[in-house]
C-alpha atoms as a PDB file:
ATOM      1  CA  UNK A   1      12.969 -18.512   2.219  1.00  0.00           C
ATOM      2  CA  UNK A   2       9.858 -20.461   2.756  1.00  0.00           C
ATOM      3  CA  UNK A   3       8.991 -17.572   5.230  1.00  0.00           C
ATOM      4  CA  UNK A   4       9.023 -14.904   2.778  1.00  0.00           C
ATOM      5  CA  UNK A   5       7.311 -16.667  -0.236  1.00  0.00           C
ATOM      6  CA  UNK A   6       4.545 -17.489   2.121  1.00  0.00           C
ATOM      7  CA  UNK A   7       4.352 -14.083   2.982  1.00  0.00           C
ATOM      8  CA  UNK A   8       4.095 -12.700  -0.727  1.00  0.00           C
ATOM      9  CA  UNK A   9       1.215 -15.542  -1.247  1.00  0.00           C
ATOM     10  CA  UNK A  10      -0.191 -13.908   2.181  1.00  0.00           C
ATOM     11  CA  UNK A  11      -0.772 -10.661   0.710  1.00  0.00           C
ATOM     12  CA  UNK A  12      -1.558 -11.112  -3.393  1.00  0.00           C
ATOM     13  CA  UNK A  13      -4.252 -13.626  -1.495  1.00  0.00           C
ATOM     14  CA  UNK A  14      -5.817 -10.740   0.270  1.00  0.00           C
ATOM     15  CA  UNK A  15      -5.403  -8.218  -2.103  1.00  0.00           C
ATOM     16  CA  UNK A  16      -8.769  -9.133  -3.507  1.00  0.00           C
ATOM     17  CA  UNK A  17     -10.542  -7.162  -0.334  1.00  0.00           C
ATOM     18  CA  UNK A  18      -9.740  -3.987  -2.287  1.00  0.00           C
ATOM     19  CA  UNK A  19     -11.445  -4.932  -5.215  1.00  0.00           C
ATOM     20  CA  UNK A  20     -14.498  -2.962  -5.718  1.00  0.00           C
ATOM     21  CA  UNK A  21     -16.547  -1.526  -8.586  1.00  0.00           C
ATOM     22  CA  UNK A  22     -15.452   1.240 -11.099  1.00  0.00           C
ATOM     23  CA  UNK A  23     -14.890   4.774  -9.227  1.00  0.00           C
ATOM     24  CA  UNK A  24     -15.261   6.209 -13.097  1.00  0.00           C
ATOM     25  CA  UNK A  25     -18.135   9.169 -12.008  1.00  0.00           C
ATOM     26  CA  UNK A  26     -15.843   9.968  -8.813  1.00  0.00           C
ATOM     27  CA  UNK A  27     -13.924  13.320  -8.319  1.00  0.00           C
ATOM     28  CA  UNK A  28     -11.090  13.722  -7.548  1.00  0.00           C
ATOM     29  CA  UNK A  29      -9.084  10.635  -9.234  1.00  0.00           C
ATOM     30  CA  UNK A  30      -6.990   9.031  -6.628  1.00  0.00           C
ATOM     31  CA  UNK A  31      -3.902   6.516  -7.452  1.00  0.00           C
ATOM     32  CA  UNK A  32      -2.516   4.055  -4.635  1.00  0.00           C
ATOM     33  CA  UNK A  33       0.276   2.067  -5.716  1.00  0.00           C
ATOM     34  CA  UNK A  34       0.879  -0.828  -3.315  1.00  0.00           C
ATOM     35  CA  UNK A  35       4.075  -3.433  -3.225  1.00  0.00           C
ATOM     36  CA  UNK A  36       5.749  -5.663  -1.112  1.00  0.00           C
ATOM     37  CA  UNK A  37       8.817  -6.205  -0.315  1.00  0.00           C
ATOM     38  CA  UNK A  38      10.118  -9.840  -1.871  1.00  0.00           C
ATOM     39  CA  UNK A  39      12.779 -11.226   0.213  1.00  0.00           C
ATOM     40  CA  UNK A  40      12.171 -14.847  -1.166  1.00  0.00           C
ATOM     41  CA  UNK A  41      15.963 -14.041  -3.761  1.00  0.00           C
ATOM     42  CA  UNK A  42      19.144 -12.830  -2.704  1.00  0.00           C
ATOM     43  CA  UNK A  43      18.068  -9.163  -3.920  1.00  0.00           C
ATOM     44  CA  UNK A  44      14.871  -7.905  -2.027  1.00  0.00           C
ATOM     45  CA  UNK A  45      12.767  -6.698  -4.389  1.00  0.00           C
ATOM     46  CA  UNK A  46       9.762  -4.809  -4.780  1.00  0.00           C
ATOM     47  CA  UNK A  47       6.690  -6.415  -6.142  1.00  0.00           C
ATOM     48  CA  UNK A  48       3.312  -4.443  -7.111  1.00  0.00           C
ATOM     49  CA  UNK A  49       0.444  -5.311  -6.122  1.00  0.00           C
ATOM     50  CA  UNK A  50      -2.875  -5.018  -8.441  1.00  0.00           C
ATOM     51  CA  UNK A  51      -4.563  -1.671  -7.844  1.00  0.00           C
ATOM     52  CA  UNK A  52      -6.555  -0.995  -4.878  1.00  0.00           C
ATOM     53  CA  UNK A  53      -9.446   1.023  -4.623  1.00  0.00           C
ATOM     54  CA  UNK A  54     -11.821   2.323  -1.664  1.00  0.00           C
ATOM     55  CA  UNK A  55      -8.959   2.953  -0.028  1.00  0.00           C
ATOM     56  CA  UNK A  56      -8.950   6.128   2.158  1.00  0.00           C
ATOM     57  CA  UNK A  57      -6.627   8.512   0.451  1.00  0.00           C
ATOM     58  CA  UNK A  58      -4.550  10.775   2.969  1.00  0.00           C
ATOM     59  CA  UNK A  59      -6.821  13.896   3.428  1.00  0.00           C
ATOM     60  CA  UNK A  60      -4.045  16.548   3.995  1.00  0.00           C
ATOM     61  CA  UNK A  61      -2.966  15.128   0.450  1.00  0.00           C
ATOM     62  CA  UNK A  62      -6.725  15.375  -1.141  1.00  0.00           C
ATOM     63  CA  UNK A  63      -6.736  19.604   0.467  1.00  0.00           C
ATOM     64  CA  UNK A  64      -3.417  20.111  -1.255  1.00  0.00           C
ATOM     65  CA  UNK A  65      -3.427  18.093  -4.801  1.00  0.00           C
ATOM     66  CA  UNK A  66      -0.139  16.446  -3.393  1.00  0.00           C
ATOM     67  CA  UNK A  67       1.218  13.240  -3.319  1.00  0.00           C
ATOM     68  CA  UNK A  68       3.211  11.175  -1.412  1.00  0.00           C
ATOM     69  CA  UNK A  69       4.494   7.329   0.005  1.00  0.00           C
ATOM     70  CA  UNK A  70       4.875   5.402   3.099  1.00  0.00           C
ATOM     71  CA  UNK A  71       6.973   2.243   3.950  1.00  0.00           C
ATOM     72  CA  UNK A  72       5.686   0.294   6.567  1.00  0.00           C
ATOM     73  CA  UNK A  73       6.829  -2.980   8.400  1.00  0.00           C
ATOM     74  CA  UNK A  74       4.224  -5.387  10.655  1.00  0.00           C
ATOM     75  CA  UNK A  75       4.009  -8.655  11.515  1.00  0.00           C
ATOM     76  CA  UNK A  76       0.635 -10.887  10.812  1.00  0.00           C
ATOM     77  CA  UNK A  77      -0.102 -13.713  13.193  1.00  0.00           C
ATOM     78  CA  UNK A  78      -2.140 -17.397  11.661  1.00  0.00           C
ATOM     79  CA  UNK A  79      -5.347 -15.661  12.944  1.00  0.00           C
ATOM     80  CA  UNK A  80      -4.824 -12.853  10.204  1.00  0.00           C
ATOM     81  CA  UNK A  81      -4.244  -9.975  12.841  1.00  0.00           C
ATOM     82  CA  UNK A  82      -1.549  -7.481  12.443  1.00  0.00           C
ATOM     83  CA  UNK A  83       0.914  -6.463  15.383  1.00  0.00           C
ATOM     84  CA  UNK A  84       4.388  -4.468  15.833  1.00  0.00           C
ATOM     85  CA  UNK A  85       3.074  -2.292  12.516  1.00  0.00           C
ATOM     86  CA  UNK A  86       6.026   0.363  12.270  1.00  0.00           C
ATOM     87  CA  UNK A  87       6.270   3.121   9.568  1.00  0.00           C
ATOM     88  CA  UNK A  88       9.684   2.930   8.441  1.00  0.00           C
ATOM     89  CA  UNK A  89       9.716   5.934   6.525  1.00  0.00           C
ATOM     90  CA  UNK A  90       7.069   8.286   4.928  1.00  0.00           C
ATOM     91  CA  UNK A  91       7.366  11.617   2.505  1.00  0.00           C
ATOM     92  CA  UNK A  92       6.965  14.663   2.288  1.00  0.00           C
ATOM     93  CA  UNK A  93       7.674  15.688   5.948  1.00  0.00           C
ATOM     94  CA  UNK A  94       4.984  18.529   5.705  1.00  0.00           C
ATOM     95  CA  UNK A  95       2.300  15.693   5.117  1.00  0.00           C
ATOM     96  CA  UNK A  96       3.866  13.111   7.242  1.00  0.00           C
ATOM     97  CA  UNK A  97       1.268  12.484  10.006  1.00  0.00           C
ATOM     98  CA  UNK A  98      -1.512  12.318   7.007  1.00  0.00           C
ATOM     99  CA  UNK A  99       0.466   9.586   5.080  1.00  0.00           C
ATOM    100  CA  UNK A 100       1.437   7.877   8.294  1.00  0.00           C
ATOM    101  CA  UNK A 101      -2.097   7.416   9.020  1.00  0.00           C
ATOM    102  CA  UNK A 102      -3.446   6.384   5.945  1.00  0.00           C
ATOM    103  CA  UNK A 103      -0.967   3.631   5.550  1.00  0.00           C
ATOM    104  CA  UNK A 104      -1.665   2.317   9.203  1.00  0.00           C
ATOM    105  CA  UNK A 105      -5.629   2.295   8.412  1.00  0.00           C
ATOM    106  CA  UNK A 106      -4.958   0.229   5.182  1.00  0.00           C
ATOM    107  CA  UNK A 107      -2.830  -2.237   6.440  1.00  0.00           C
ATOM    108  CA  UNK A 108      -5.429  -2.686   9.658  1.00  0.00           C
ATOM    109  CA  UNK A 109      -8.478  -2.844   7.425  1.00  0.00           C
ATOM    110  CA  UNK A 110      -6.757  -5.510   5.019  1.00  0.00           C
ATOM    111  CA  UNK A 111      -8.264  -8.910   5.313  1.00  0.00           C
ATOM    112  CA  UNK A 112      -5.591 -11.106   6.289  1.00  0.00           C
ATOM    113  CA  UNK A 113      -6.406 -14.757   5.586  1.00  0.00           C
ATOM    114  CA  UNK A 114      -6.079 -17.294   8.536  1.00  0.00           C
ATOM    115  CA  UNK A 115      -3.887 -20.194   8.065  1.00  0.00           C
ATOM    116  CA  UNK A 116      -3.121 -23.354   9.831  1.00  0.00           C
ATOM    117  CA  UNK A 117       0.449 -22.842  10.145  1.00  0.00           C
ATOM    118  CA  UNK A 118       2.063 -21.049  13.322  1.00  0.00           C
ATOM    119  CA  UNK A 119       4.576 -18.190  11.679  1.00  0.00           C
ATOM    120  CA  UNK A 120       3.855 -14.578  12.298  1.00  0.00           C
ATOM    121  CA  UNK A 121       4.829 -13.893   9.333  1.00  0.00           C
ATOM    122  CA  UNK A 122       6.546 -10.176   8.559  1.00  0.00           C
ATOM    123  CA  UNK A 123       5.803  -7.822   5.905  1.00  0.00           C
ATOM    124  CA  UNK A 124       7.414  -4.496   4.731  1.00  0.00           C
ATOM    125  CA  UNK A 125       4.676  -2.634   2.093  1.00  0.00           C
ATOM    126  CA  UNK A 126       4.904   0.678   0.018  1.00  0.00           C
ATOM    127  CA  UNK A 127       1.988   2.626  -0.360  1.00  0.00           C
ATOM    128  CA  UNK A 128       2.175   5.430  -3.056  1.00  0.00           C
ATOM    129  CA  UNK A 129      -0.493   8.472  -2.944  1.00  0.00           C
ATOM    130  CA  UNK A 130      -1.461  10.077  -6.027  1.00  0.00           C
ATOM    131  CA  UNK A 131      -4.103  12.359  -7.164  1.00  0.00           C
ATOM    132  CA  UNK A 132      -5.354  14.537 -10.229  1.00  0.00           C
ATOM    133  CA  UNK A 133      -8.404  16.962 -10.154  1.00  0.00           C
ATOM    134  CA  UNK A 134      -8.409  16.042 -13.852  1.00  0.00           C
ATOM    135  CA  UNK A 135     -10.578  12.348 -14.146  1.00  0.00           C
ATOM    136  CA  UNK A 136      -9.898  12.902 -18.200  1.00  0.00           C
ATOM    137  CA  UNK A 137      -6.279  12.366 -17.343  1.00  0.00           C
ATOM    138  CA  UNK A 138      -6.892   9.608 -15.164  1.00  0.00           C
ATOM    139  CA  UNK A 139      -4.755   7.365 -17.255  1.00  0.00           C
ATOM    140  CA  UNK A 140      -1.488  10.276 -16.880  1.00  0.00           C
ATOM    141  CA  UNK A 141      -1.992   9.856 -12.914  1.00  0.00           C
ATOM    142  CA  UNK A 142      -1.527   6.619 -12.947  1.00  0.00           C
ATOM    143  CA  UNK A 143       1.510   6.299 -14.756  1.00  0.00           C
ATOM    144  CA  UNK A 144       3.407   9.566 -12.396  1.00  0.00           C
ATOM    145  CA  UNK A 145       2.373   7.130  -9.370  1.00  0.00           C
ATOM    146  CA  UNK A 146       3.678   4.293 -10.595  1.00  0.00           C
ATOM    147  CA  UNK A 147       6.983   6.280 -11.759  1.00  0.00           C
ATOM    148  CA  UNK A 148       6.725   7.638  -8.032  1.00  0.00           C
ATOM    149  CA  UNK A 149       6.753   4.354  -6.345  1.00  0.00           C
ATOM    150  CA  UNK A 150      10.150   3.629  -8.162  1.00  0.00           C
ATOM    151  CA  UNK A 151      11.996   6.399  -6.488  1.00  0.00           C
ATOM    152  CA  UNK A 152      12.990   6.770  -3.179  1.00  0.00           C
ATOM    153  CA  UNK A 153      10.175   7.449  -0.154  1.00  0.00           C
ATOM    154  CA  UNK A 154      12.318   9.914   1.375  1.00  0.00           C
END
C-alpha cells in the first residue's frame, strides 16, 4: 500500500512540468486527459490528473480530426528515470502506432522527481486524445474527452 500511495504522490508531484501558459490563440484545440491508476484501496481506481498542455498530440490523430487513448505501464527508479515502459493497450487500431508513440514521448519527457528512498516504483497511466477544429467549442471537447477516458481503451 505504501508503494502505491507513494506512487500517486510521484506523479500529481510532477504533473506541474505540463503546466504552461494559455494555448487560447492556438488552432486546432487539443484535449489530453491523463490518470493513474490508484492501487492504494482494494478497488484500483482511476484518478485524473489536472490538464496537461504542450503535450505533443498524436499527429495521425491531428491529419484525421480523430481521437483516441493509450494505457501504459513503466517503472520509475529514485533517480526519476523511467524503464520497462509497456503500452498495455491503445485505440483505434488504424491509429495505433501514432497513439503508441505519443504516450511513450509523454511519459519520457515527464519530470520525475528524485527521492531518497530505493523503490522503483510502478505506474499504469491513461492518456486520452481529443481534438476539435472548432476553438469556440473548446469547452464541448473537453467534456467528450473526459466522457472518453471513462470508457474502455479498446
Amino acid at each position: 500500500m505504501y508503494k502505491s500511495l507513494l506512487a500517486l504522490t510521484l506523479v500529481c508531484a510532477s504533473i506541474s512540468s505540463f503546466a504552461n501558459p494559455d494555448l487560447s490563440r492556438k488552432f486546432p484545440f487539443v484535449d489530453i486527459q491523463a490518470q493513474v491508476l490508484d492501487t492504494t484501496t482494494d478497488k484500483p481506481s482511476w484518478q485524473r490528473l489536472p490538464p496537461m498542455h504542450h503535450v505533443q498530440y498524436p499527429t495521425g490523430l491531428l491529419n484525421r480530426q480523430g481521437s483516441g487513448c493509450a494505457i501504459v505501464n513503466f517503472q520509475v527508479t529514485p533517480e526519476g528515470n523511467v524503464k520497462n515502459l509497456n503500452i498495455e493497450n491503445s485505440a483505434p487500431k488504424r491509429f495505433s502506432k501514432d497513439v503508441r508513440k505519443a504516450a511513450r514521448q509523454i511519459v519520457r519527457d515527464w519530470q520525475w522527481p528524485e527521492r531518497t528512498d530505493e523503490q522503483v516504483i510502478e505506474l499504469t497511466m491513461r492518456f486520452d486524445y481529443c481534438l476539435t477544429h472548432d476553438f469556440d467549442k473548446k469547452s464541448e471537447a473537453v467534456a467528450m474527452c473526459v466522457e472518453h477516458s471513462e470508457q474502455a481503451c479498446e
